[in-house]
Protein backbone atom coordinates (compact mmCIF):
# COMPACT_ATOMS: atom_id res chain seq x y z
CA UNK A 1 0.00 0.00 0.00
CA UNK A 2 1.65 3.26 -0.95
CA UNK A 3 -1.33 5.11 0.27
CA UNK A 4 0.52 7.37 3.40
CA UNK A 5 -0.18 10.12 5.75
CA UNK A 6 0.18 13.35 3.23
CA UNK A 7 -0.42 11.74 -0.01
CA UNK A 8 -2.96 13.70 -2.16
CA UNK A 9 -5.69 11.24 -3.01
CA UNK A 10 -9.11 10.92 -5.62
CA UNK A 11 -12.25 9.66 -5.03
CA UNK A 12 -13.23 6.64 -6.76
CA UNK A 13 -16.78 6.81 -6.66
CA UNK A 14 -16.66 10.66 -6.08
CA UNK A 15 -15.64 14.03 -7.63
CA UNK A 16 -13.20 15.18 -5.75
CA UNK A 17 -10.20 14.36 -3.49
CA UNK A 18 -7.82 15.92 -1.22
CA UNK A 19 -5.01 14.85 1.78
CA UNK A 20 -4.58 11.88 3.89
CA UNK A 21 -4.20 13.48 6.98
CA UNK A 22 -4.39 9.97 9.32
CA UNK A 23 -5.87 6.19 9.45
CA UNK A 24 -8.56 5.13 11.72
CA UNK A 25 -7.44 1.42 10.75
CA UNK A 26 -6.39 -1.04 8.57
CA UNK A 27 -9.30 -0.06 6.27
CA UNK A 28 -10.10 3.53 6.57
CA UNK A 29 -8.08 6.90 5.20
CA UNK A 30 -9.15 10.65 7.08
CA UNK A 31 -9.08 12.55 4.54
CA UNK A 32 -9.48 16.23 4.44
CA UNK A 33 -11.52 17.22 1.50
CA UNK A 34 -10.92 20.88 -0.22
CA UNK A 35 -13.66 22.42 2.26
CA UNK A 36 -11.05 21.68 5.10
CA UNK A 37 -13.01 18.51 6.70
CA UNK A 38 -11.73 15.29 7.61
CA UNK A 39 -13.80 11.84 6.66
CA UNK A 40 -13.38 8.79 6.53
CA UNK A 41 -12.77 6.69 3.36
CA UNK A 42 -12.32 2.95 2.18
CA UNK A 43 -8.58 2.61 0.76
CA UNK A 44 -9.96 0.74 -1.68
CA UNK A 45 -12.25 3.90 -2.92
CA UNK A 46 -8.61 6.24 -3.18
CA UNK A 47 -6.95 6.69 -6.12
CA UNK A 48 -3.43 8.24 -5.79
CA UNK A 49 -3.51 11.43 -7.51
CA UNK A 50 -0.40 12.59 -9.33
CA UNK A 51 0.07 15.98 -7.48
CA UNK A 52 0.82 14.49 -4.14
CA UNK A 53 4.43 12.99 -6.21
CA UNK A 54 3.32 9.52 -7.42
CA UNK A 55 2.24 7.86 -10.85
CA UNK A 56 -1.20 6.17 -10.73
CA UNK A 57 0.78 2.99 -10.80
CA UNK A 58 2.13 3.95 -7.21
CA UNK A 59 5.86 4.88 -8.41
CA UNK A 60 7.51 8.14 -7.14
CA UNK A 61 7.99 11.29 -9.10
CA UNK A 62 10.68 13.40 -8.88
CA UNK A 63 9.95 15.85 -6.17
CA UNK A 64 9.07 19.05 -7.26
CA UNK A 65 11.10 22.45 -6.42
CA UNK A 66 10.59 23.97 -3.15
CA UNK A 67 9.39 27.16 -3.37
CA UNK A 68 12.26 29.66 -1.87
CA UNK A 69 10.73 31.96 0.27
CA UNK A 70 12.32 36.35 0.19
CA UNK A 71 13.90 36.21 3.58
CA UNK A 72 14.11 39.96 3.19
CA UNK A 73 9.90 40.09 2.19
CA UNK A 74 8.72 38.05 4.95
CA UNK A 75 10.85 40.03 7.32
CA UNK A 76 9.75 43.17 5.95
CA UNK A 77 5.65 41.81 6.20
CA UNK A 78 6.41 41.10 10.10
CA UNK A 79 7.93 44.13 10.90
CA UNK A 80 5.01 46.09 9.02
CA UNK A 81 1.86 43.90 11.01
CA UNK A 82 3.69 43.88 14.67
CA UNK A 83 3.32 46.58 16.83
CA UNK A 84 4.70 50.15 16.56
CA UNK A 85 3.91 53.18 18.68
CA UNK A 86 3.00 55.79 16.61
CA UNK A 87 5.47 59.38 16.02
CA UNK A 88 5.83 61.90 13.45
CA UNK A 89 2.74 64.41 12.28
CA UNK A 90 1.33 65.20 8.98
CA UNK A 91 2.23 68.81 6.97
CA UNK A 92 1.27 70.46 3.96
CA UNK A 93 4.08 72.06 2.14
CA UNK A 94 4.24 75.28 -0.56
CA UNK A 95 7.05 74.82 -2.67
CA UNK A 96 8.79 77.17 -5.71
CA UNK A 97 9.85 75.22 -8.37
CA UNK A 98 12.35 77.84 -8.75
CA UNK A 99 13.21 79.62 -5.58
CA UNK A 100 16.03 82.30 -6.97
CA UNK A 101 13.05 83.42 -9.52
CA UNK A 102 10.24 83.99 -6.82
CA UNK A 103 8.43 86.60 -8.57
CA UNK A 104 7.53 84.55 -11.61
CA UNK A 105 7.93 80.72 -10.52
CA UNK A 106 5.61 78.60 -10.20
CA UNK A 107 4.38 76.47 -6.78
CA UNK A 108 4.19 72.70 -5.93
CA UNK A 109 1.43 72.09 -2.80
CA UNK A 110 3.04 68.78 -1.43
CA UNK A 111 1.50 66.78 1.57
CA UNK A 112 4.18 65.07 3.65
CA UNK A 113 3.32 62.54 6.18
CA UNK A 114 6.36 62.38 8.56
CA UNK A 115 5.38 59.55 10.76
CA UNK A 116 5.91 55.96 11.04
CA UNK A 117 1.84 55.06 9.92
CA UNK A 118 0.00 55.55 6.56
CA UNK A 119 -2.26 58.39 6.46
CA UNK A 120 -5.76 58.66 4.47
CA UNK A 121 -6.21 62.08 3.80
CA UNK A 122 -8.62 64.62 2.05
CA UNK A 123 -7.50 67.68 1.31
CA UNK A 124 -9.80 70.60 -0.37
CA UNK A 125 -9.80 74.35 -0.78
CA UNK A 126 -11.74 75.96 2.08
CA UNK A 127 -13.29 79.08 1.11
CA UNK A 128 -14.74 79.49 4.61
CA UNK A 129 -18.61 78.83 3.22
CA UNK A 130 -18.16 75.90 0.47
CA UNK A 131 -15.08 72.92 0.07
CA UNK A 132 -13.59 72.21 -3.18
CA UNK A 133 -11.45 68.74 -3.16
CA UNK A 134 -8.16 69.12 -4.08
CA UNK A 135 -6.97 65.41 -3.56
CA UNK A 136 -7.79 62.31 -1.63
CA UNK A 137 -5.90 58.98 -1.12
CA UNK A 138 -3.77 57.76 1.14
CA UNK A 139 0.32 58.09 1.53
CA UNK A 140 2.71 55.69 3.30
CA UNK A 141 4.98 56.65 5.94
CA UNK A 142 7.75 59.07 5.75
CA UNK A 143 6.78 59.84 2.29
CA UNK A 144 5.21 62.76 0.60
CA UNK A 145 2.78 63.09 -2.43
CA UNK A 146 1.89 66.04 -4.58
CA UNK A 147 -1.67 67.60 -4.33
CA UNK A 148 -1.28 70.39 -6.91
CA UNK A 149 0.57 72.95 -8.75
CA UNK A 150 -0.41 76.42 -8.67
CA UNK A 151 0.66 79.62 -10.54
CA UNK A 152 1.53 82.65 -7.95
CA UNK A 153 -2.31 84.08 -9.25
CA UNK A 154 -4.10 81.23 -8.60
CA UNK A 155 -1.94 80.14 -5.14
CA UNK A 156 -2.98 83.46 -4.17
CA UNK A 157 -7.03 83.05 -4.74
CA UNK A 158 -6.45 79.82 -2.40
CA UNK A 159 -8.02 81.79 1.45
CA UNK A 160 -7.37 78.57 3.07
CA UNK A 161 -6.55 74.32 2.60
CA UNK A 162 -8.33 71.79 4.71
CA UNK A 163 -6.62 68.64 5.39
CA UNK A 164 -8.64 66.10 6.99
CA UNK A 165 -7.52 62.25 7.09
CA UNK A 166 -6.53 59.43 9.68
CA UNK A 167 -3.56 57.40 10.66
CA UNK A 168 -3.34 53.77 10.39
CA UNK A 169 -1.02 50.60 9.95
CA UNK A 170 -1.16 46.72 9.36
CA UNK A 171 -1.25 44.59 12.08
CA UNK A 172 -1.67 46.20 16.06
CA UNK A 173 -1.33 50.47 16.02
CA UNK A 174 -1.63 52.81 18.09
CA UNK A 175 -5.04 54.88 18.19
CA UNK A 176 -4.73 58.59 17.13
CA UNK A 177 -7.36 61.46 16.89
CA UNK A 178 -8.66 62.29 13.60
CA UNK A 179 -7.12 65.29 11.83
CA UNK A 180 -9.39 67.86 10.56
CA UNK A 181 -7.52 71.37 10.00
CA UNK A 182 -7.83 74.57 8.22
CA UNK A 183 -4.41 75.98 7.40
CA UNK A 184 -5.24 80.13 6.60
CA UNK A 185 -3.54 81.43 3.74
CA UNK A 186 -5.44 85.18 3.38
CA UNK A 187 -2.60 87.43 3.33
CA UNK A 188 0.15 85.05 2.03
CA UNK A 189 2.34 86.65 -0.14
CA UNK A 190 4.86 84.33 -1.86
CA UNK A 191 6.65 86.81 -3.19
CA UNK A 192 8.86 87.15 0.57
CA UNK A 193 12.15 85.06 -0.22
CA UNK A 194 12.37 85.08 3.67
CA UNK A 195 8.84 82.74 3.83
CA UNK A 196 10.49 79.51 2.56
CA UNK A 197 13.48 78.09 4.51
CA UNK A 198 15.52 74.91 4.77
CA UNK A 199 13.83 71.74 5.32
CA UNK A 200 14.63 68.26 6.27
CA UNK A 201 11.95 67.39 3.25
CA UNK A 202 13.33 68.86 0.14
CA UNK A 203 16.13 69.83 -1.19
CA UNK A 204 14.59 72.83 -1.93
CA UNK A 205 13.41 75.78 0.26
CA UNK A 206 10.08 75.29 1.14
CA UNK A 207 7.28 77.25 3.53
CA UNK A 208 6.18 74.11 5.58
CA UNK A 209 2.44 73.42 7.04
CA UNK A 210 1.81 71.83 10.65
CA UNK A 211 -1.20 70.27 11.58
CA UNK A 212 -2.54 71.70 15.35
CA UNK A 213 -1.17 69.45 17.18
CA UNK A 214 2.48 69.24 15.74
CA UNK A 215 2.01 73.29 15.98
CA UNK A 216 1.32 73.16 19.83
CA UNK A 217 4.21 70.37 20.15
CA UNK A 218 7.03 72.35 18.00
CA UNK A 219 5.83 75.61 20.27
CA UNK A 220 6.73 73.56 23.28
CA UNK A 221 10.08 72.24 22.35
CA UNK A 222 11.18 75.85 20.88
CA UNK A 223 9.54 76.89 24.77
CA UNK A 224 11.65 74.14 26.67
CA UNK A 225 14.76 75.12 24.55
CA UNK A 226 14.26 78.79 25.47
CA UNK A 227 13.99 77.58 29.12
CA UNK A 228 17.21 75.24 28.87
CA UNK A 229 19.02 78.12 27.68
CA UNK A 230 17.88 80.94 29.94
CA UNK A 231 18.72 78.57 33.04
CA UNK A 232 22.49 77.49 31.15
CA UNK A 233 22.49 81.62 31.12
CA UNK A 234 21.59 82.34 34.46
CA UNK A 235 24.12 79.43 35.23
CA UNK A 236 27.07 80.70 33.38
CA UNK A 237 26.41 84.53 34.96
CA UNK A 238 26.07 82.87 38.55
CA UNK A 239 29.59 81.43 37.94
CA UNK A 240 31.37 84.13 36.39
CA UNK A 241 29.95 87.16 38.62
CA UNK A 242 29.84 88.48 41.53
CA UNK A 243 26.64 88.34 43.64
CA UNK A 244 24.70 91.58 44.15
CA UNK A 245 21.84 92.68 45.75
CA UNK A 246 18.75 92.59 43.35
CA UNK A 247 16.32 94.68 45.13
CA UNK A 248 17.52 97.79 42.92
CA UNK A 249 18.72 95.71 39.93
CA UNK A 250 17.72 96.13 36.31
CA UNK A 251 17.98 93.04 34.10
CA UNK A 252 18.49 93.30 30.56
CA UNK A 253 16.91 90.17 28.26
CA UNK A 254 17.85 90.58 24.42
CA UNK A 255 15.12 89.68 22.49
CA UNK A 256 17.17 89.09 19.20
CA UNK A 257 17.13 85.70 17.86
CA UNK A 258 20.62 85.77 17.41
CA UNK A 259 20.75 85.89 20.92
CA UNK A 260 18.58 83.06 21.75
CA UNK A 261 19.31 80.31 19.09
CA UNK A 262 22.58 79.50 17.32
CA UNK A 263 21.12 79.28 14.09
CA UNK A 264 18.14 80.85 12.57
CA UNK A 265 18.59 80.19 9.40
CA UNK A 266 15.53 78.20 7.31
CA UNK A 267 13.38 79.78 10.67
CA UNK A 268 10.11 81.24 9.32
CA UNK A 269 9.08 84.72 10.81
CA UNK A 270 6.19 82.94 12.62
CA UNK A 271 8.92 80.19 14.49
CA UNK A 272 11.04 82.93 14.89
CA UNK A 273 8.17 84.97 16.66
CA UNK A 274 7.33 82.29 18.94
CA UNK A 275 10.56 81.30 19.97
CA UNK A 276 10.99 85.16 20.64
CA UNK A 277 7.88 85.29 22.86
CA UNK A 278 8.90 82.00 24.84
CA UNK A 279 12.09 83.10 25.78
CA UNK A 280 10.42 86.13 26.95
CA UNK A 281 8.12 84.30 28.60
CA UNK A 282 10.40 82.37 30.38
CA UNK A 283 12.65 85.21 31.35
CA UNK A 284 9.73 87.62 32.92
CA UNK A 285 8.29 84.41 35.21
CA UNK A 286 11.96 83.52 36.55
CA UNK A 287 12.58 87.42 37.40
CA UNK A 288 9.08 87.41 38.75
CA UNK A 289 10.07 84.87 41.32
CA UNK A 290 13.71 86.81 42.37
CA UNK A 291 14.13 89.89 43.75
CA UNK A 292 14.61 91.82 40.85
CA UNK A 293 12.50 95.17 40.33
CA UNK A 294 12.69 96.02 36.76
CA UNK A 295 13.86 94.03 33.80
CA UNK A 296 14.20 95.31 30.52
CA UNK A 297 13.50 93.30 26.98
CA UNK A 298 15.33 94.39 24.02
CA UNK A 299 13.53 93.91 21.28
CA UNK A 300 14.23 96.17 18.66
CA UNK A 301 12.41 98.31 16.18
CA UNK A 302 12.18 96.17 13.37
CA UNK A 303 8.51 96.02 11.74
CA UNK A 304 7.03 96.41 15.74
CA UNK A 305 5.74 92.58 15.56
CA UNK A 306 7.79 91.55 18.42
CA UNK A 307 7.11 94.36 20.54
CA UNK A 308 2.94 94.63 19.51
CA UNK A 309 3.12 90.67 20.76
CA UNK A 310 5.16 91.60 23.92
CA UNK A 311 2.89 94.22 25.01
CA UNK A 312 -0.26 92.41 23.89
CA UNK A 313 0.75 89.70 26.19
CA UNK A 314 1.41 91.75 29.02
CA UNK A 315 -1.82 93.07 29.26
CA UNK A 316 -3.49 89.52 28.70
CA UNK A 317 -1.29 87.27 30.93
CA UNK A 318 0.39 89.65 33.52
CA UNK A 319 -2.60 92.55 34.16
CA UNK A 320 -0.61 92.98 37.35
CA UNK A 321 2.39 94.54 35.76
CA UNK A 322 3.10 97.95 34.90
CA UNK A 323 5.58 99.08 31.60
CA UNK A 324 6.62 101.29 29.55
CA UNK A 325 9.37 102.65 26.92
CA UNK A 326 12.78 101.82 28.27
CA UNK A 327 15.31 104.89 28.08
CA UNK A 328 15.96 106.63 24.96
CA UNK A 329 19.61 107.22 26.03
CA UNK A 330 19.99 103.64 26.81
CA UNK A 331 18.13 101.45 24.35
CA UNK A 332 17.11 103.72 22.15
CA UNK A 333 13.39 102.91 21.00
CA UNK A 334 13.62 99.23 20.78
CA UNK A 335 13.24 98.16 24.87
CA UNK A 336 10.67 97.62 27.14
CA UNK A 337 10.98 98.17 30.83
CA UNK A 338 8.66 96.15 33.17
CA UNK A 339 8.81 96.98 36.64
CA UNK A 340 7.94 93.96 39.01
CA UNK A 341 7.69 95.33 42.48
């Protein structure tokens, strides 16, 4: 009997066949059919079929090649369905085609998903009362796909770009909240050189996008790194001076992001801005809780952006406080003085 446990068999008396999986005895095959179920057959109702590597006369066929599995692909389709905690954001990005001819060139819209799980998007032009879709699909992670390309008249007629979309992977992922954002672009004029800066997404300049809550979480870091470097200040000063009584002391906090960061370059005018404002931030609450009386911030004259935002805050956050123009003689008109006692 060359009948044996994983010989592919045919029915007799039947349409049909499939696997010899066991025997019950001397006179019965289980054999699971092609719907998966095992049942028991008379050997003397199989036939062997050819596929399972013998001749009908029971003589052995050359075995056939094993199939050689991609080491690399299977690896590749675990690491994709296991587990991964999820990091990165979504962005839209605006960028020249030709950024040393800004007056005439012509703009790419890009959206670049710069996180570790796929992301199903939508994104249309908002025009506050009615949507128009732009582009829908989906885009794998850490890569980017192109929504549009816009002349500088018609990227100027766009008031704003909603992106709304999920993230997802294969296998386990980890949850996160729908995105559903309105990026406003009234007043954006892509003719400012200044507006498109050095990415780690092209290799061209490009005015980059975030989504709310990779906004709120870049504010933070450029906050904490303001903090870090106020406190390394305060540390170095500590060291290297003298200490004084502060009752009657005036500190001086230079405003100018040269000051504060090593490098702005590729920094828009909004980052730059808000790193301003946290190291400002973080300067008036440490002199709050000292001794000091007065502090002054330098800020310059510049286009009064910094100083509007300075002052707009104090009278929001810090009603308690009282300010005003810091000497003439001494800072000319670029400083604040607020006085904290």
């Amino acid at each position: 009997m060359r009948i044996q446990i994983g010989t592919r068999v045919k029915f007799l008396n039947d349409v049909g066949g499939g696997i010899v999986r066991g025997f019950s005895d001397d006179r019965y095959a289980m054999v699971e059919n092609n719907d998966g179920f095992e049942i028991p057959v008379l050997l003397n109702e199989l036939l062997i079929d050819e596929a399972s590597g013998y001749s009908d006369d029971g003589t052995q066929l050359p075995a056939p090649k094993p199939v050689v599995q991609d080491k690399q692909a299977v690896k590749a389709s675990y690491e994709k369905s296991k587990f991964l905690q999820f990091k990165g954001n979504i962005c839209l990005a605006i960028v020249p085609q030709n950024d040393q001819l800004m007056h005439v060139t012509d703009f790419n819209l890009y959206l670049v998903n710069d996180s570790n799980y796929t992301f199903v998007y939508q994104v249309s032009q908002d025009d506050a009362s009615t949507l128009k879709l732009l582009d829908s699909g989906e885009v794998e992670a850490d890569t980017k796909t192109e929504i549009g390309e816009y002349s500088q008249s018609a990227l100027s007629k766009l008031r704003g770009i909603r992106l709304q979309g999920f993230y997802y992977k294969t296998g386990l992922f980890d949850p996160q909240p729908v995105i559903d954002q309105v990026f406003d672009l009234s007043g954006l004029s892509v003719y400012k050189a200044n507006l498109f800066g050095e990415n780690e997404f092209f290799h061209q300049k490009a005015f980059i996008l975030r989504d709310e809550l990779a906004q709120r979480a870049e504010e933070e870091r450029i906050k904490q790194e303001a903090k870090k470097m106020l406190r390394e200040k305060e540390a170095t000063q500590v060291k290297t001076q003298h200490k004084s009584p502060k009752n009657d002391s005036i500190e001086e906090v230079d405003l100018h992001i040269e000051e504060i960061v090593e490098n702005s370059a590729g920094m828009s005018n909004g980052e730059i801005i808000r790193t301003q404002m946290a190291r400002f931030e973080t300067a008036l609450e440490t002199a709050m809780r000292s001794k000091t009386q007065k502090i002054v911030f330098i800020h310059g004259v510049g286009n009064g952006r910094l100083r509007q935002e300075l002052r707009k805050t104090l009278d929001r956050k810090y009603t308690e406080l009282r300010y005003q123009d810091a000497s003439f003689m001494e800072y000319g008109y670029g400083a604040t003085m607020v006085y904290l006692k």
